[in-house]
Protein backbone atom coordinates (compact mmCIF):
# COMPACT_ATOMS: atom_id res chain seq x y z
CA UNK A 1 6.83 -25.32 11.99
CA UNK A 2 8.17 -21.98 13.48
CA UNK A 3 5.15 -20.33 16.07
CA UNK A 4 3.20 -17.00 14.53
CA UNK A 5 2.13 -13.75 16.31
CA UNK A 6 -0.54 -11.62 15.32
CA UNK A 7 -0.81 -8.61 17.32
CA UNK A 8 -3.49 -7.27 16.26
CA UNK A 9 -6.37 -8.56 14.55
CA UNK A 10 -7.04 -7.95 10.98
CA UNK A 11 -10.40 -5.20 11.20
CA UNK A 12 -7.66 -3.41 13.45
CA UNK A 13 -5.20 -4.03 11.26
CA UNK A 14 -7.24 -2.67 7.88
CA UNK A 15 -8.65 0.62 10.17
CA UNK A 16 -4.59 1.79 10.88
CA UNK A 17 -3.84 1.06 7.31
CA UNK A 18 -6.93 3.38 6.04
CA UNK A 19 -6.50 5.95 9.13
CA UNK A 20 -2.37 5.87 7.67
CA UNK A 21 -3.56 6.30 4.23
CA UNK A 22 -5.81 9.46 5.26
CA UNK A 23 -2.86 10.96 6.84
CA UNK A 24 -0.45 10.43 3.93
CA UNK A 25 -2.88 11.91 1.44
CA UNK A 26 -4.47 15.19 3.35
CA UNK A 27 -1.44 15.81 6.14
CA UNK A 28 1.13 14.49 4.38
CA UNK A 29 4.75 13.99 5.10
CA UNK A 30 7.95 16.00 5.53
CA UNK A 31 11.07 14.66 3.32
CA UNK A 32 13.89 16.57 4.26
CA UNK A 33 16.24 14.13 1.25
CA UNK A 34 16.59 16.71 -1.71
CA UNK A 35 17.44 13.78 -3.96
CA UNK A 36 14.39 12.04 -2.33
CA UNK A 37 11.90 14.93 -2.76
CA UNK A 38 12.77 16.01 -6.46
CA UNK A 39 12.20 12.30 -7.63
CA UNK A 40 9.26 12.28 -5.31
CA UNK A 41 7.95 15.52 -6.81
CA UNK A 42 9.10 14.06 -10.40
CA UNK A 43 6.62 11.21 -9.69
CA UNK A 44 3.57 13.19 -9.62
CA UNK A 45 2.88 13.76 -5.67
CA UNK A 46 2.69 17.01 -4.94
CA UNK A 47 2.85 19.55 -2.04
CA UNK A 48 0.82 20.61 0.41
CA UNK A 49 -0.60 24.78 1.29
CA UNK A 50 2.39 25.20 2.79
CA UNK A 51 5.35 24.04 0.60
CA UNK A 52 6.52 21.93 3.82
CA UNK A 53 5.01 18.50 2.67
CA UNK A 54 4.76 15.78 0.28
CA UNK A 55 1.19 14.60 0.13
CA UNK A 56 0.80 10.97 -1.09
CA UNK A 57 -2.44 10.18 -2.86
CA UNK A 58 -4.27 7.27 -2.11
CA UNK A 59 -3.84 5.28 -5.00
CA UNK A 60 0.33 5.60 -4.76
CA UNK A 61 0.17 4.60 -1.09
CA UNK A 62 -2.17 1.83 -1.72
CA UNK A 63 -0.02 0.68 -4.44
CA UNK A 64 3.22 0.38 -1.99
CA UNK A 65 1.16 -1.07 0.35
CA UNK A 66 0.28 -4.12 -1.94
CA UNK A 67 3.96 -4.18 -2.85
CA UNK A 68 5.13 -5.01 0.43
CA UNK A 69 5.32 -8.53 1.92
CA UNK A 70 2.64 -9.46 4.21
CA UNK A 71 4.55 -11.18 6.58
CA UNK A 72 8.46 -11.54 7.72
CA UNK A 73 10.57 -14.08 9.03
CA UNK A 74 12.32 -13.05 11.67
CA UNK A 75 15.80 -15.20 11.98
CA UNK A 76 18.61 -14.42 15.15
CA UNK A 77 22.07 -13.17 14.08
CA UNK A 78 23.05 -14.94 17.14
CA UNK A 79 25.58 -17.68 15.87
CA UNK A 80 24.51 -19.10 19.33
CA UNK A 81 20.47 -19.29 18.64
CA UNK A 82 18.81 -22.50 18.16
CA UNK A 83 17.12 -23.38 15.17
């Protein structure tokens, strides 16, 4: 069995996620891409006061978020590395 780290522990973990998800939603997020914004924009999110950026709702960045793996497995691309 390969050894685990946790960093940090999950109520840490869950307040950064919903601090991130604030952020995203009210502050939002500049996407300079103009491929990237249109099919962002396309989507449904939509700008913030100032035309400058992309605000991602809750419910889309929650949605990514559950996409996403919830761990990784880290392998060496040293052909020297132990296994």
């Amino acid at each position: 069995m390969r050894p685990t780290i946790q960093l940090f522990p999950p109520d840490l973990i869950a307040r950064i996620v919903d601090e991130a998800v604030r952020v995203l939603a009210q502050v939002g997020m500049e996407v300079f891409g103009q491929q990237l914004r249109e099919r962002l924009l396309e989507a449904g999110l939509r700008l913030d006061a100032t035309g400058q950026r992309l605000l991602f709702p809750e419910d889309v960045t929650r949605r990514a978020i559950a996409s996403a793996p919830s761990s990784i497995t880290e392998i060496s691309s040293s052909p020297h590395s132990r296994s």
